[in-house]
PDB file of N, CA and C in Angstrom:
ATOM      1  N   UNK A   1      -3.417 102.292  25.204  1.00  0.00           N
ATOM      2  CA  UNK A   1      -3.483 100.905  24.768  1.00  0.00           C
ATOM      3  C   UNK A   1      -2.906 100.791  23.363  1.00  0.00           C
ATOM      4  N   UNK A   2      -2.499  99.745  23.235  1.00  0.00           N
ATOM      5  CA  UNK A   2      -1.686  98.951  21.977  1.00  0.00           C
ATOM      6  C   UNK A   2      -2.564  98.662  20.726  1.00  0.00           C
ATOM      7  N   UNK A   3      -2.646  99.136  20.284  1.00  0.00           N
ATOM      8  CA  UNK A   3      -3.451  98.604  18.807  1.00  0.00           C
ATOM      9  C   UNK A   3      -3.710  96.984  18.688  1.00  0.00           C
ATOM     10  N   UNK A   4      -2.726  96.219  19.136  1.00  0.00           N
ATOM     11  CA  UNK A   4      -2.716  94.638  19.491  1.00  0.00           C
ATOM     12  C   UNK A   4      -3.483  94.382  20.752  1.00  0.00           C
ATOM     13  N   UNK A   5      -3.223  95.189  21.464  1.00  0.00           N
ATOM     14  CA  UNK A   5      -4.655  95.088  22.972  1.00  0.00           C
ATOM     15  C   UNK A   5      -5.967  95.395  22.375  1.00  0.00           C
ATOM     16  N   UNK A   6      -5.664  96.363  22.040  1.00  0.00           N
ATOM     17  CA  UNK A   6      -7.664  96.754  21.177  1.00  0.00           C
ATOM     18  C   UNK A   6      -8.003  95.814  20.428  1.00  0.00           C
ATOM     19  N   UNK A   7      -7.077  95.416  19.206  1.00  0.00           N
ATOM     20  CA  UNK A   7      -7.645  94.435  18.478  1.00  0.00           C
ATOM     21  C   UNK A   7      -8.191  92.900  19.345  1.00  0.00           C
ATOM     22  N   UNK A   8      -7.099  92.486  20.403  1.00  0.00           N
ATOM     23  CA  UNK A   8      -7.595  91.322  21.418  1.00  0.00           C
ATOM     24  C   UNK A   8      -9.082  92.018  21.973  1.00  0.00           C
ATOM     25  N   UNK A   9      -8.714  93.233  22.388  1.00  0.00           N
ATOM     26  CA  UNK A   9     -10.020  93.100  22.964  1.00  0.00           C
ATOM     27  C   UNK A   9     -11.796  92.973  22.103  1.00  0.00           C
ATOM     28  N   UNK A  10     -11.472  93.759  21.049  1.00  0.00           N
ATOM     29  CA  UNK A  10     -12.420  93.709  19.826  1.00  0.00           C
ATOM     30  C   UNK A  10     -12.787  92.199  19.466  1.00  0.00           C
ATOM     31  N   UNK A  11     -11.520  91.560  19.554  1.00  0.00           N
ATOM     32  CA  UNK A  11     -11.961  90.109  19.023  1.00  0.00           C
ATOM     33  C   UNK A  11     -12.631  89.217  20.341  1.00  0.00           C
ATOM     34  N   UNK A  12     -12.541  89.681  21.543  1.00  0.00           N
ATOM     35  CA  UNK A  12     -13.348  88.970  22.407  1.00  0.00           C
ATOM     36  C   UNK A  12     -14.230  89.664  22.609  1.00  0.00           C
ATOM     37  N   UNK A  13     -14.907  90.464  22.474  1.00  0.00           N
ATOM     38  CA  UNK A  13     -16.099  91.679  22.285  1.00  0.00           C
ATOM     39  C   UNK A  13     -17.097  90.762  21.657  1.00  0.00           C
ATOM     40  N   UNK A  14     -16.593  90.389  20.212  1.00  0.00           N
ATOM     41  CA  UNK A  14     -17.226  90.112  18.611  1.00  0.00           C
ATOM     42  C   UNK A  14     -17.673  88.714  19.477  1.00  0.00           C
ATOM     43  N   UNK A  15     -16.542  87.920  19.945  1.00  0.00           N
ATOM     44  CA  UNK A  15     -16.493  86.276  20.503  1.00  0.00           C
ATOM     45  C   UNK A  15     -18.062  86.534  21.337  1.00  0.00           C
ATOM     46  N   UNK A  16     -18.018  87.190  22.337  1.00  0.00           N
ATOM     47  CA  UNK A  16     -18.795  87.306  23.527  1.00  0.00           C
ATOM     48  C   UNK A  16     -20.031  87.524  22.862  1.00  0.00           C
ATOM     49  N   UNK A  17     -20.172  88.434  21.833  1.00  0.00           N
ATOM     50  CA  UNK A  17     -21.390  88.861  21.293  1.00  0.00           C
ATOM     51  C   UNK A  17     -21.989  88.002  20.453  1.00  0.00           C
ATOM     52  N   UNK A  18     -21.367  87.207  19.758  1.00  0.00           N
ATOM     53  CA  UNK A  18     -21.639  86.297  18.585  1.00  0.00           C
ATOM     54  C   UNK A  18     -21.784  84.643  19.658  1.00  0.00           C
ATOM     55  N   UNK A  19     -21.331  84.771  20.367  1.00  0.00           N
ATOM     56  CA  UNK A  19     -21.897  84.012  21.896  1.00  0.00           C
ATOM     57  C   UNK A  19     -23.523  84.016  22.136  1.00  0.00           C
ATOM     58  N   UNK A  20     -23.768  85.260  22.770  1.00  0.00           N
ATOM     59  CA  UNK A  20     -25.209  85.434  22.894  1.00  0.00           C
ATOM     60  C   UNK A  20     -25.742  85.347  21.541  1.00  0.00           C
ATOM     61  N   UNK A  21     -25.431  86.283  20.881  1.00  0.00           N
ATOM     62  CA  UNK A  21     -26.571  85.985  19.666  1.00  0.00           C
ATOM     63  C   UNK A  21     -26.673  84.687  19.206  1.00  0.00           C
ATOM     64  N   UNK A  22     -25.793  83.864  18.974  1.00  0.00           N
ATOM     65  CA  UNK A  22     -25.993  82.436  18.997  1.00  0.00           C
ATOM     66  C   UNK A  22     -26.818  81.643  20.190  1.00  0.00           C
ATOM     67  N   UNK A  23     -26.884  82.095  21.691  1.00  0.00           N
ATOM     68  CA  UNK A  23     -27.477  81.445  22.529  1.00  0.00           C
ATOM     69  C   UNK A  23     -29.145  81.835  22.011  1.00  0.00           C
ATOM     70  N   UNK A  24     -28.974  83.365  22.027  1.00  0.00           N
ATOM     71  CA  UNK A  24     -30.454  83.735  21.641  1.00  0.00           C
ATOM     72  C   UNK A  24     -31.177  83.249  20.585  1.00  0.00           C
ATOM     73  N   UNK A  25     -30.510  82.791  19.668  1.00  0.00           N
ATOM     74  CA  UNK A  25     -30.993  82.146  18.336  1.00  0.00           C
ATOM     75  C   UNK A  25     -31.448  80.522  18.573  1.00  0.00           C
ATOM     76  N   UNK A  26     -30.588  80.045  19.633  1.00  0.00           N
ATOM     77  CA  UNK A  26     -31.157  78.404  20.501  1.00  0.00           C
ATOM     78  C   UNK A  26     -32.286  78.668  21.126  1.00  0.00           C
ATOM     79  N   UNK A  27     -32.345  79.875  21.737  1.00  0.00           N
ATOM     80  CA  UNK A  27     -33.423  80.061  22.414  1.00  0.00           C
ATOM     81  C   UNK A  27     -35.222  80.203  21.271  1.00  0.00           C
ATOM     82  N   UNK A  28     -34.767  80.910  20.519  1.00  0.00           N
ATOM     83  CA  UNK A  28     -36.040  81.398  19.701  1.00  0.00           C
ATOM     84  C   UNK A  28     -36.048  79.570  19.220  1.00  0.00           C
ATOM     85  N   UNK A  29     -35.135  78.965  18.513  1.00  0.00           N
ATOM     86  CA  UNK A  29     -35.587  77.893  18.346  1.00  0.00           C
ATOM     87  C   UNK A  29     -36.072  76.504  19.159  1.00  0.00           C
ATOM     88  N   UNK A  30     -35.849  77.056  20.422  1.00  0.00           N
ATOM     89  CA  UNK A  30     -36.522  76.047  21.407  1.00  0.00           C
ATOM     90  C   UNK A  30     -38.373  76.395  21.527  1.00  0.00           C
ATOM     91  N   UNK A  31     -38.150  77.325  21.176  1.00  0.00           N
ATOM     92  CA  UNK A  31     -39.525  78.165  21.826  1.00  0.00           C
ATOM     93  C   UNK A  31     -40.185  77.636  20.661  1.00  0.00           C
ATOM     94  N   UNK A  32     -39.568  77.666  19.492  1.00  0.00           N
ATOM     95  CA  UNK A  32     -40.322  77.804  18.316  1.00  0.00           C
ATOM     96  C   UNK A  32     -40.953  75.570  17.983  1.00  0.00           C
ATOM     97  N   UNK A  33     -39.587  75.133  18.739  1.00  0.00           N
ATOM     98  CA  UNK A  33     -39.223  73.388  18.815  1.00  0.00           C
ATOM     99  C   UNK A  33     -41.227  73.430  19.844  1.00  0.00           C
ATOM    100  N   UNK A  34     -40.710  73.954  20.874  1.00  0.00           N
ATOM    101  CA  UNK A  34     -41.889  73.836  22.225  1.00  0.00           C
ATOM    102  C   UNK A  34     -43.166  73.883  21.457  1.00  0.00           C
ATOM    103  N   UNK A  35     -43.181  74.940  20.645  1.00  0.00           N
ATOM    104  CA  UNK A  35     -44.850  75.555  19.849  1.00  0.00           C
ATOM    105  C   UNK A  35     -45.294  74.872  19.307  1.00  0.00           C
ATOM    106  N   UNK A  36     -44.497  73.927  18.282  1.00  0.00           N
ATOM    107  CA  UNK A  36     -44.681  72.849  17.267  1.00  0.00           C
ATOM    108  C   UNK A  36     -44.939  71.583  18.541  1.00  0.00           C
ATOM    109  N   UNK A  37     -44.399  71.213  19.562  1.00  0.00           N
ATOM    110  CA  UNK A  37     -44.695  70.225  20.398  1.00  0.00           C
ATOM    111  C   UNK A  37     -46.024  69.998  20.700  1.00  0.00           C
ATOM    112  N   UNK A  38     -46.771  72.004  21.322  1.00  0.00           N
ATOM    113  CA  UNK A  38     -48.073  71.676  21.807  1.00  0.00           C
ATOM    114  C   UNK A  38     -48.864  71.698  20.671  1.00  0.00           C
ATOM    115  N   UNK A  39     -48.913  71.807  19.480  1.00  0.00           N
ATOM    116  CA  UNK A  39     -49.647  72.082  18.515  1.00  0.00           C
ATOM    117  C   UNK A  39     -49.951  70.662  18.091  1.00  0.00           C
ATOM    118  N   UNK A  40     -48.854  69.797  18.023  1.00  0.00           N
ATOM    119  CA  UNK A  40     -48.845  68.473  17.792  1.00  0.00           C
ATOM    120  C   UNK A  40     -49.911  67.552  18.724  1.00  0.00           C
ATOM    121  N   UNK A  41     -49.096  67.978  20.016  1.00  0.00           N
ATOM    122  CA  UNK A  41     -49.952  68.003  21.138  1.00  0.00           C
ATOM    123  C   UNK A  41     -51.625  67.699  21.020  1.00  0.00           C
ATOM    124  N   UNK A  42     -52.047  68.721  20.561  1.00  0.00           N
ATOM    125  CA  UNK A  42     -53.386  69.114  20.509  1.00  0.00           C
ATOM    126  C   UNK A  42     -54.037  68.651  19.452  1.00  0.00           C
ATOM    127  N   UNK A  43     -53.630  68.428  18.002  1.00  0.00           N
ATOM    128  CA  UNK A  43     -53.909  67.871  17.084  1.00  0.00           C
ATOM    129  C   UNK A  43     -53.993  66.166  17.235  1.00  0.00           C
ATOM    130  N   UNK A  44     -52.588  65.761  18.300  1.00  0.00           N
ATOM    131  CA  UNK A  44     -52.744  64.384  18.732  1.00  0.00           C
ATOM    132  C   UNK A  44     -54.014  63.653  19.826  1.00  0.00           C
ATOM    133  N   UNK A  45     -54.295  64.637  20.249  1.00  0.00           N
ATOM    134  CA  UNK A  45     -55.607  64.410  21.562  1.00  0.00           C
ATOM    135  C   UNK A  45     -56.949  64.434  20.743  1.00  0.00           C
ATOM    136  N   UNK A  46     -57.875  63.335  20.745  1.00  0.00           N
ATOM    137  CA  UNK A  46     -58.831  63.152  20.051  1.00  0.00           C
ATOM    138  C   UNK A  46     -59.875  62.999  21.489  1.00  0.00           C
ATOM    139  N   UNK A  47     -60.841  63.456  21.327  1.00  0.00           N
ATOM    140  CA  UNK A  47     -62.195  63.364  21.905  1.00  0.00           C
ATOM    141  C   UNK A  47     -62.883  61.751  21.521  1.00  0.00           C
ATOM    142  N   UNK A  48     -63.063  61.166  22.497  1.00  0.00           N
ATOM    143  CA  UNK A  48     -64.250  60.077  21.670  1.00  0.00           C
ATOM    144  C   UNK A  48     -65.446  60.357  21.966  1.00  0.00           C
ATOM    145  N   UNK A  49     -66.009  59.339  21.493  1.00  0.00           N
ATOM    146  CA  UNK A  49     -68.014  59.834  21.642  1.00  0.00           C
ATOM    147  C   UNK A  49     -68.580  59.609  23.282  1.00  0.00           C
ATOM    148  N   UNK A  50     -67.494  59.295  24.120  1.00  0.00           N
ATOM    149  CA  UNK A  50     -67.824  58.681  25.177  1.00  0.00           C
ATOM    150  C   UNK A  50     -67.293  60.182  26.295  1.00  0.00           C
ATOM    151  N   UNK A  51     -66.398  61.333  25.679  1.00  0.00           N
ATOM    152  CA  UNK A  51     -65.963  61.899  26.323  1.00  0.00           C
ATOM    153  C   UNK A  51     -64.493  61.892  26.501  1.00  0.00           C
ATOM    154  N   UNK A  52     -64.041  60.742  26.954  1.00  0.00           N
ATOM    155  CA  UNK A  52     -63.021  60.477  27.169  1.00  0.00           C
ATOM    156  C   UNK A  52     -62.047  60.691  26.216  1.00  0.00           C
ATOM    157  N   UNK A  53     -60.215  60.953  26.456  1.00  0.00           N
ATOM    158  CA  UNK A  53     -59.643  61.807  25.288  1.00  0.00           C
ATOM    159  C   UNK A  53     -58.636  60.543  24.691  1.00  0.00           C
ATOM    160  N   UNK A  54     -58.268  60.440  24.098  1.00  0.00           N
ATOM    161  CA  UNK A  54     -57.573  59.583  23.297  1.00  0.00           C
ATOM    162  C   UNK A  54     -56.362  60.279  22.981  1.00  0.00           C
ATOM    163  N   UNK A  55     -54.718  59.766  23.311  1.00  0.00           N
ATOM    164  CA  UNK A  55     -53.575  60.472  22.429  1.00  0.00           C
ATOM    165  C   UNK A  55     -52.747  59.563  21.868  1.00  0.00           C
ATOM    166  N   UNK A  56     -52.855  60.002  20.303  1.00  0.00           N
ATOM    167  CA  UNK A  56     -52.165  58.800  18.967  1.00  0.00           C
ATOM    168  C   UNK A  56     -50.803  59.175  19.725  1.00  0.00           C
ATOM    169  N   UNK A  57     -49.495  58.780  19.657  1.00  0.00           N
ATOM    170  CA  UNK A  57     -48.290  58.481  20.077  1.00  0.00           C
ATOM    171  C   UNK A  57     -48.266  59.799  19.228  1.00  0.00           C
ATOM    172  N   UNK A  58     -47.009  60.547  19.619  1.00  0.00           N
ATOM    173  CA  UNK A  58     -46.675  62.085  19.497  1.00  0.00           C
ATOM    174  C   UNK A  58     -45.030  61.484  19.374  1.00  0.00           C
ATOM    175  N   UNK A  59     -44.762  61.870  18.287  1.00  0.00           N
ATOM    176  CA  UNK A  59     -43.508  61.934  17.548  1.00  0.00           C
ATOM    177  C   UNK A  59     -42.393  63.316  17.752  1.00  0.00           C
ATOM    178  N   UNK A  60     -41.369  63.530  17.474  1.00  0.00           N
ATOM    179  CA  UNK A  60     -40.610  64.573  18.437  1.00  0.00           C
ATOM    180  C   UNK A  60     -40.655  65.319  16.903  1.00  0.00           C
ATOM    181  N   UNK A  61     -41.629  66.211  17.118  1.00  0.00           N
ATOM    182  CA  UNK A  61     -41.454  67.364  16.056  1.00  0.00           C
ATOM    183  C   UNK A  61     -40.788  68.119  16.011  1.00  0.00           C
ATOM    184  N   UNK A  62     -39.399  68.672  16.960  1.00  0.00           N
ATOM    185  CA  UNK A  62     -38.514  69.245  17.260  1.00  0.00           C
ATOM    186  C   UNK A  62     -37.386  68.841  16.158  1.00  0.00           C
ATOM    187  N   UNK A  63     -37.248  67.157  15.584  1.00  0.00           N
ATOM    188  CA  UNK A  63     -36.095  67.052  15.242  1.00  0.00           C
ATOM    189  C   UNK A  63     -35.831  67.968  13.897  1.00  0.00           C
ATOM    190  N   UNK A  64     -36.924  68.670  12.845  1.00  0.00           N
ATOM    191  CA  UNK A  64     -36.502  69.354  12.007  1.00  0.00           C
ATOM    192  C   UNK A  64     -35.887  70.807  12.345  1.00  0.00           C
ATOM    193  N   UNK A  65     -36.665  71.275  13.118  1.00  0.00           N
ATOM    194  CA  UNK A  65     -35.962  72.369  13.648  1.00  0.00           C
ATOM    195  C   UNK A  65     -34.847  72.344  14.459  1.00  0.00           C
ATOM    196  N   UNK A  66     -34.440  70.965  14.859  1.00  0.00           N
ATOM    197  CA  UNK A  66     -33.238  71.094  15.655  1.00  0.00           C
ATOM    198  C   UNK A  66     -32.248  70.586  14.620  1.00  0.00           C
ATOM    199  N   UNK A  67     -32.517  69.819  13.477  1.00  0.00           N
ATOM    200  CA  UNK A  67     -31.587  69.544  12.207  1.00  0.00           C
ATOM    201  C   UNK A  67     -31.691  70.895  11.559  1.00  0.00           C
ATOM    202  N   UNK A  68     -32.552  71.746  11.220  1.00  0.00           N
ATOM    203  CA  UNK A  68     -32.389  73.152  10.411  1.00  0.00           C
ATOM    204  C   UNK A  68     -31.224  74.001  11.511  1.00  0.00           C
ATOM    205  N   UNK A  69     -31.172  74.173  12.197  1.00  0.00           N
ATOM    206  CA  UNK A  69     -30.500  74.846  13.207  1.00  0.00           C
ATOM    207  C   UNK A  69     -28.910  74.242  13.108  1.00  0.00           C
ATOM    208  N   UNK A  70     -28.660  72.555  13.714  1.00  0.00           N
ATOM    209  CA  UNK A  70     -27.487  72.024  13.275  1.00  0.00           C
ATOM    210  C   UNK A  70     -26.964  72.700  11.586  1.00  0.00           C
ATOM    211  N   UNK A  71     -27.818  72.316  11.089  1.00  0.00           N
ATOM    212  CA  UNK A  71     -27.260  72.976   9.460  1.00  0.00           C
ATOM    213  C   UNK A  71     -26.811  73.975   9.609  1.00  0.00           C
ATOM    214  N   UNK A  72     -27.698  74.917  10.053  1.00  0.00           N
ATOM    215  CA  UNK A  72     -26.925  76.283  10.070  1.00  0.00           C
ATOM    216  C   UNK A  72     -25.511  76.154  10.910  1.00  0.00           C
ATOM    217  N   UNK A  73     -25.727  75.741  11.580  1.00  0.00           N
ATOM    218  CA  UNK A  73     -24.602  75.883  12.456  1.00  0.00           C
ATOM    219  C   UNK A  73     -23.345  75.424  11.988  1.00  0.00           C
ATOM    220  N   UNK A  74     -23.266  73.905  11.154  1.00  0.00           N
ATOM    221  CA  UNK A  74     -22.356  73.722  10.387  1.00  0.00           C
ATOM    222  C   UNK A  74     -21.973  74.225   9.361  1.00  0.00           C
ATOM    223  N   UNK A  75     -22.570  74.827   8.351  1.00  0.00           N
ATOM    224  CA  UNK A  75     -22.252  75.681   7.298  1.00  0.00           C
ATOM    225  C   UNK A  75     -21.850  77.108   7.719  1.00  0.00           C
ATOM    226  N   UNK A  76     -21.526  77.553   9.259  1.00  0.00           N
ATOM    227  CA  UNK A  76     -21.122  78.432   9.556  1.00  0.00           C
ATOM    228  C   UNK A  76     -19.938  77.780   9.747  1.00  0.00           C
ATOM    229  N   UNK A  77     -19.689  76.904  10.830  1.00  0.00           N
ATOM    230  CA  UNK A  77     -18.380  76.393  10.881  1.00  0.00           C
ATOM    231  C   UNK A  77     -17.541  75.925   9.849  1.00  0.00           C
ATOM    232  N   UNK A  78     -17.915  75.452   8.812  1.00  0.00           N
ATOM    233  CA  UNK A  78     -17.459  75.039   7.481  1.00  0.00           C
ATOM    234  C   UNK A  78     -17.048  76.235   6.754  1.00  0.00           C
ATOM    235  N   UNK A  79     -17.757  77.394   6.540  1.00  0.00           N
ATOM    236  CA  UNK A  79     -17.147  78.665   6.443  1.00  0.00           C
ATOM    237  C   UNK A  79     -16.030  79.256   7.338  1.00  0.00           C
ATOM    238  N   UNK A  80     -16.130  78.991   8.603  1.00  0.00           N
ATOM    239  CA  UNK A  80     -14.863  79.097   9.138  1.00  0.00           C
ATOM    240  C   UNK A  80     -15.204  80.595  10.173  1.00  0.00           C
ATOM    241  N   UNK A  81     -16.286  80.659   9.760  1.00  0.00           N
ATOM    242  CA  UNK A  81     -17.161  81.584  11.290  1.00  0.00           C
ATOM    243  C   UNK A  81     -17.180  81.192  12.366  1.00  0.00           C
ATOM    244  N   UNK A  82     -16.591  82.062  13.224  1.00  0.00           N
ATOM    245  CA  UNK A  82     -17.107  81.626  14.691  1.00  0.00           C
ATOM    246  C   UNK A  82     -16.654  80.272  14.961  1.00  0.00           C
ATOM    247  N   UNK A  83     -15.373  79.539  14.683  1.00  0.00           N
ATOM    248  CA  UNK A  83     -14.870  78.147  14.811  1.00  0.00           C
ATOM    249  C   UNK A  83     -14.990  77.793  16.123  1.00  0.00           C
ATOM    250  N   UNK A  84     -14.659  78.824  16.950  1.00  0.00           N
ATOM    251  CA  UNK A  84     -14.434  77.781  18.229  1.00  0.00           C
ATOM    252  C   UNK A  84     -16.623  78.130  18.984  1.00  0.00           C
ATOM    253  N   UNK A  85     -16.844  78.901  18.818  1.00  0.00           N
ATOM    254  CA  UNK A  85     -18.490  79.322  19.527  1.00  0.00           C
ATOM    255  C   UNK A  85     -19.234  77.751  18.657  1.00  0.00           C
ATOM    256  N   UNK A  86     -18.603  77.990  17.288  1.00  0.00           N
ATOM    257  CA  UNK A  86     -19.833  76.890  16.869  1.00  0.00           C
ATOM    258  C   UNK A  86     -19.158  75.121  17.137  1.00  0.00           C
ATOM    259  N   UNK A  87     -18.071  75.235  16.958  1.00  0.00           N
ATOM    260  CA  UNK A  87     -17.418  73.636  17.478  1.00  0.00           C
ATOM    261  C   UNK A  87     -18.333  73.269  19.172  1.00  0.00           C
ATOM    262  N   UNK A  88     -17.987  74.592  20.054  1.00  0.00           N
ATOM    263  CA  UNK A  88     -18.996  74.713  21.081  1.00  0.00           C
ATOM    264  C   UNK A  88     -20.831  73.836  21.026  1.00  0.00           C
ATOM    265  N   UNK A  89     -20.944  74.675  19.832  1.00  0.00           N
ATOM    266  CA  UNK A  89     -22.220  74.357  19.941  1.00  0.00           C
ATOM    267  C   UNK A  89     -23.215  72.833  19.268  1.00  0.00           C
ATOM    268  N   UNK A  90     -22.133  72.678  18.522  1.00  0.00           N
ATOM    269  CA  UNK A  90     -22.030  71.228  17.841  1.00  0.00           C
ATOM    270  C   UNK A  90     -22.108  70.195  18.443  1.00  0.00           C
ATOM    271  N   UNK A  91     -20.625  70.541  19.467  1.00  0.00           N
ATOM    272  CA  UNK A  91     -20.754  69.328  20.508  1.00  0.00           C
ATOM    273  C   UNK A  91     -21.736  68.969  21.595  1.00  0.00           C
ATOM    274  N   UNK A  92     -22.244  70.361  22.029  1.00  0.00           N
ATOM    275  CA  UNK A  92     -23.057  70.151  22.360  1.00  0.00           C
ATOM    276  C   UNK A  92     -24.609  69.474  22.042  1.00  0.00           C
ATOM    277  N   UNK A  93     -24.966  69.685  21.001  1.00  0.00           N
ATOM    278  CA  UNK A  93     -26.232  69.365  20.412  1.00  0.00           C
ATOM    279  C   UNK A  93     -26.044  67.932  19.990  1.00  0.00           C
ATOM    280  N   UNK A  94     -24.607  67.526  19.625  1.00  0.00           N
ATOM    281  CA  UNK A  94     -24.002  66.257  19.179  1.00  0.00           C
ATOM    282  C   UNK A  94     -24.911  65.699  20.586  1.00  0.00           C
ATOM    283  N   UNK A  95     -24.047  65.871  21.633  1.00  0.00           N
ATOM    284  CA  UNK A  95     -23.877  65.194  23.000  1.00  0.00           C
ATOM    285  C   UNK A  95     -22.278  64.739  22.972  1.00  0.00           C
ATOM    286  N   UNK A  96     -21.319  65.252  22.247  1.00  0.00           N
ATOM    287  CA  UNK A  96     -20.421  64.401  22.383  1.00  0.00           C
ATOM    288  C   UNK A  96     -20.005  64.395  24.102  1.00  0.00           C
ATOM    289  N   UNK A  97     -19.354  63.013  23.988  1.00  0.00           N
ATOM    290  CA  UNK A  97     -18.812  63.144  25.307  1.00  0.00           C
ATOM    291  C   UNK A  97     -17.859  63.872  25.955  1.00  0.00           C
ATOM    292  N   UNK A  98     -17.283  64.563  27.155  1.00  0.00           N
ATOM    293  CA  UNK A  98     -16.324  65.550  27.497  1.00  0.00           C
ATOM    294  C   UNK A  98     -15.151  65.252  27.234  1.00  0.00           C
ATOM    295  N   UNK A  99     -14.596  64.159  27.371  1.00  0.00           N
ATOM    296  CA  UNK A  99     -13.518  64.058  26.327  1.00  0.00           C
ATOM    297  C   UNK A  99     -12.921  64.392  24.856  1.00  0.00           C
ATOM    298  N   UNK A 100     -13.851  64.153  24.232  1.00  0.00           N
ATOM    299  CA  UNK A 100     -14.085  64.393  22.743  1.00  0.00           C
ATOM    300  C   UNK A 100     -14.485  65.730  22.923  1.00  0.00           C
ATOM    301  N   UNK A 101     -15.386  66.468  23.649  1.00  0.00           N
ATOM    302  CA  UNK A 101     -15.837  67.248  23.386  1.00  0.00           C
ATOM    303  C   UNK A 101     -14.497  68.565  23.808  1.00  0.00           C
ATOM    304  N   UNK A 102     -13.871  68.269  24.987  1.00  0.00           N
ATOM    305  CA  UNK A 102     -12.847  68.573  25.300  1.00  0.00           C
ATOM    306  C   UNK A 102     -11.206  68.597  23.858  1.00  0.00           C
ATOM    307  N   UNK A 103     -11.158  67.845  23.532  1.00  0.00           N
ATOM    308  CA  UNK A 103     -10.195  67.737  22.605  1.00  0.00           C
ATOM    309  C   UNK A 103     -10.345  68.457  21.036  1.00  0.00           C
ATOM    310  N   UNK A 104     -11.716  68.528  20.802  1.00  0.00           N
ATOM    311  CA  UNK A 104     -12.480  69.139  19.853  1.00  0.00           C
ATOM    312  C   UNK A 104     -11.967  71.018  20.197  1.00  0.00           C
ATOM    313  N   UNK A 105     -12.712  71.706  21.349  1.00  0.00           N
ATOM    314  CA  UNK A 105     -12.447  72.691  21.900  1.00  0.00           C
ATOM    315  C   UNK A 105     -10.685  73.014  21.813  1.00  0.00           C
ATOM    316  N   UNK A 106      -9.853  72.105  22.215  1.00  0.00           N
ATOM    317  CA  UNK A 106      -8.536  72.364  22.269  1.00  0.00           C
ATOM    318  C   UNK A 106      -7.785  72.734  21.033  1.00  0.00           C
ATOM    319  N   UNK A 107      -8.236  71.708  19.716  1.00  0.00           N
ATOM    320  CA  UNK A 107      -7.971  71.906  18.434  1.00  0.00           C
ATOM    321  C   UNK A 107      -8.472  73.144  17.833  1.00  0.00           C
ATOM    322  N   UNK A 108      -9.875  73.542  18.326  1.00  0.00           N
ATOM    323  CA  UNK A 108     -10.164  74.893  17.922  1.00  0.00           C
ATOM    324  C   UNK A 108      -9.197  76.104  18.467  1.00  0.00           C
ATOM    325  N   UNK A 109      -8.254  75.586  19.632  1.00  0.00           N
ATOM    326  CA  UNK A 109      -7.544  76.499  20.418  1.00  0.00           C
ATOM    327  C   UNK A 109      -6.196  76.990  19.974  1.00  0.00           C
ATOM    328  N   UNK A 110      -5.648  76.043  19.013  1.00  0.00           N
ATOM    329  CA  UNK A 110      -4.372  75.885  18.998  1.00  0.00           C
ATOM    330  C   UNK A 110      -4.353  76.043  17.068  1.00  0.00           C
ATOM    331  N   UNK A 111      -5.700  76.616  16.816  1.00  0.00           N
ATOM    332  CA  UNK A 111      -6.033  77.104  15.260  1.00  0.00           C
ATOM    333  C   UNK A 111      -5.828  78.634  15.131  1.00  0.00           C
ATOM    334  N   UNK A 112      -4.934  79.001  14.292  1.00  0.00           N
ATOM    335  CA  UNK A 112      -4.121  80.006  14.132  1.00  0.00           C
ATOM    336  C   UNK A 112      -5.532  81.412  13.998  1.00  0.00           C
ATOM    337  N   UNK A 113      -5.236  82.329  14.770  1.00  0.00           N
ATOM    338  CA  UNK A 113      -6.248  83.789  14.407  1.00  0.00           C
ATOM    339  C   UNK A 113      -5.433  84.273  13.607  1.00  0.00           C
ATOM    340  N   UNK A 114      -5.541  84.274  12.298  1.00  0.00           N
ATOM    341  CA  UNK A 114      -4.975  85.289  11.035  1.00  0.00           C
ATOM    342  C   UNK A 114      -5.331  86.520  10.966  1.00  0.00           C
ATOM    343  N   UNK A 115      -6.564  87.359  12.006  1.00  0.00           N
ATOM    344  CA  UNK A 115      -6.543  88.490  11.857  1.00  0.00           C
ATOM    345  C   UNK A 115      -5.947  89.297  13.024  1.00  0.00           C
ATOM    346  N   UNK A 116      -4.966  88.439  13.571  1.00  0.00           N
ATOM    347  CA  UNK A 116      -4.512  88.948  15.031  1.00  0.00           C
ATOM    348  C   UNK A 116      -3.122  88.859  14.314  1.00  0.00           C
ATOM    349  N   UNK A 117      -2.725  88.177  13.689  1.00  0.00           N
ATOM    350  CA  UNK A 117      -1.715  87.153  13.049  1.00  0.00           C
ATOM    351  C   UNK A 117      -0.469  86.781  14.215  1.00  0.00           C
ATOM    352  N   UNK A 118      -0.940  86.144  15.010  1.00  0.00           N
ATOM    353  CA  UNK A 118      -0.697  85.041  16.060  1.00  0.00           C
ATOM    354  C   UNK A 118      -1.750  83.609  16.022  1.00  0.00           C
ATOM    355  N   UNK A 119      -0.671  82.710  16.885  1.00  0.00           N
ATOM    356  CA  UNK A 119      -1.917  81.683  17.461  1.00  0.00           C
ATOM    357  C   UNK A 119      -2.044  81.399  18.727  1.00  0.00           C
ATOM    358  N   UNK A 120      -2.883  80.992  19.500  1.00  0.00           N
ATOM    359  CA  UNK A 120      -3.253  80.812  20.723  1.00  0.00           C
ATOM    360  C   UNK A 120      -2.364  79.780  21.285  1.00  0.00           C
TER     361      UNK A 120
END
């Protein structure tokens, strides 16, 4: 193999891996989004004197941890890490629509790899 094949392949290795570890890192923060839900949960459910349970309206305690997470995620992309995994993951959490979200992905495609020194 070609030193230019190894390096392609190294760089989709790193892609694939920095893939999962990014999925796994959504994951710990869902779990962590979920924990804060039932805790809320439970703090929101009041007993009255009659027995019966009472629940004050439950607010989405998720959105800080899902804004701490966006942050990260953009100040990775803004660094210029992982451009196309985190444009990925942006749009997603955005919701953008597949169009946009599609054209977004393409621009990440046609953004030069300087350590390959080609572009896609």
């Amino acid at each position: 193999m070609s030193a230019e094949e190894l390096q392609a392949q190294l760089a989709e290795k790193t892609t694939l891996l920095s893939e999962a570890r990014l999925k796994e890192q959504g994951f710990v923060e869902r779990i962590h989004s979920l924990e804060d839900k039932i805790k809320c949960f439970h703090r929101a459910t009041v007993v009255t004197h009659l027995g019966s349970t009472y629940k004050e309206p439950v607010y989405n305690s998720s959105e800080p941890t899902e804004m701490e997470y966006l942050r990260k995620v953009l100040f990775e992309y803004m660094m210029g890490r992982e451009t196309k995994t985190m444009a990925k993951v942006i749009t997603s959490m955005l919701k953008f629509p597949p169009d946009q979200a599609q054209k977004v992905l393409e621009n990440e495609d046609t953004k030069a790899m300087p350590w390959l020194g080609l572009s896609v």
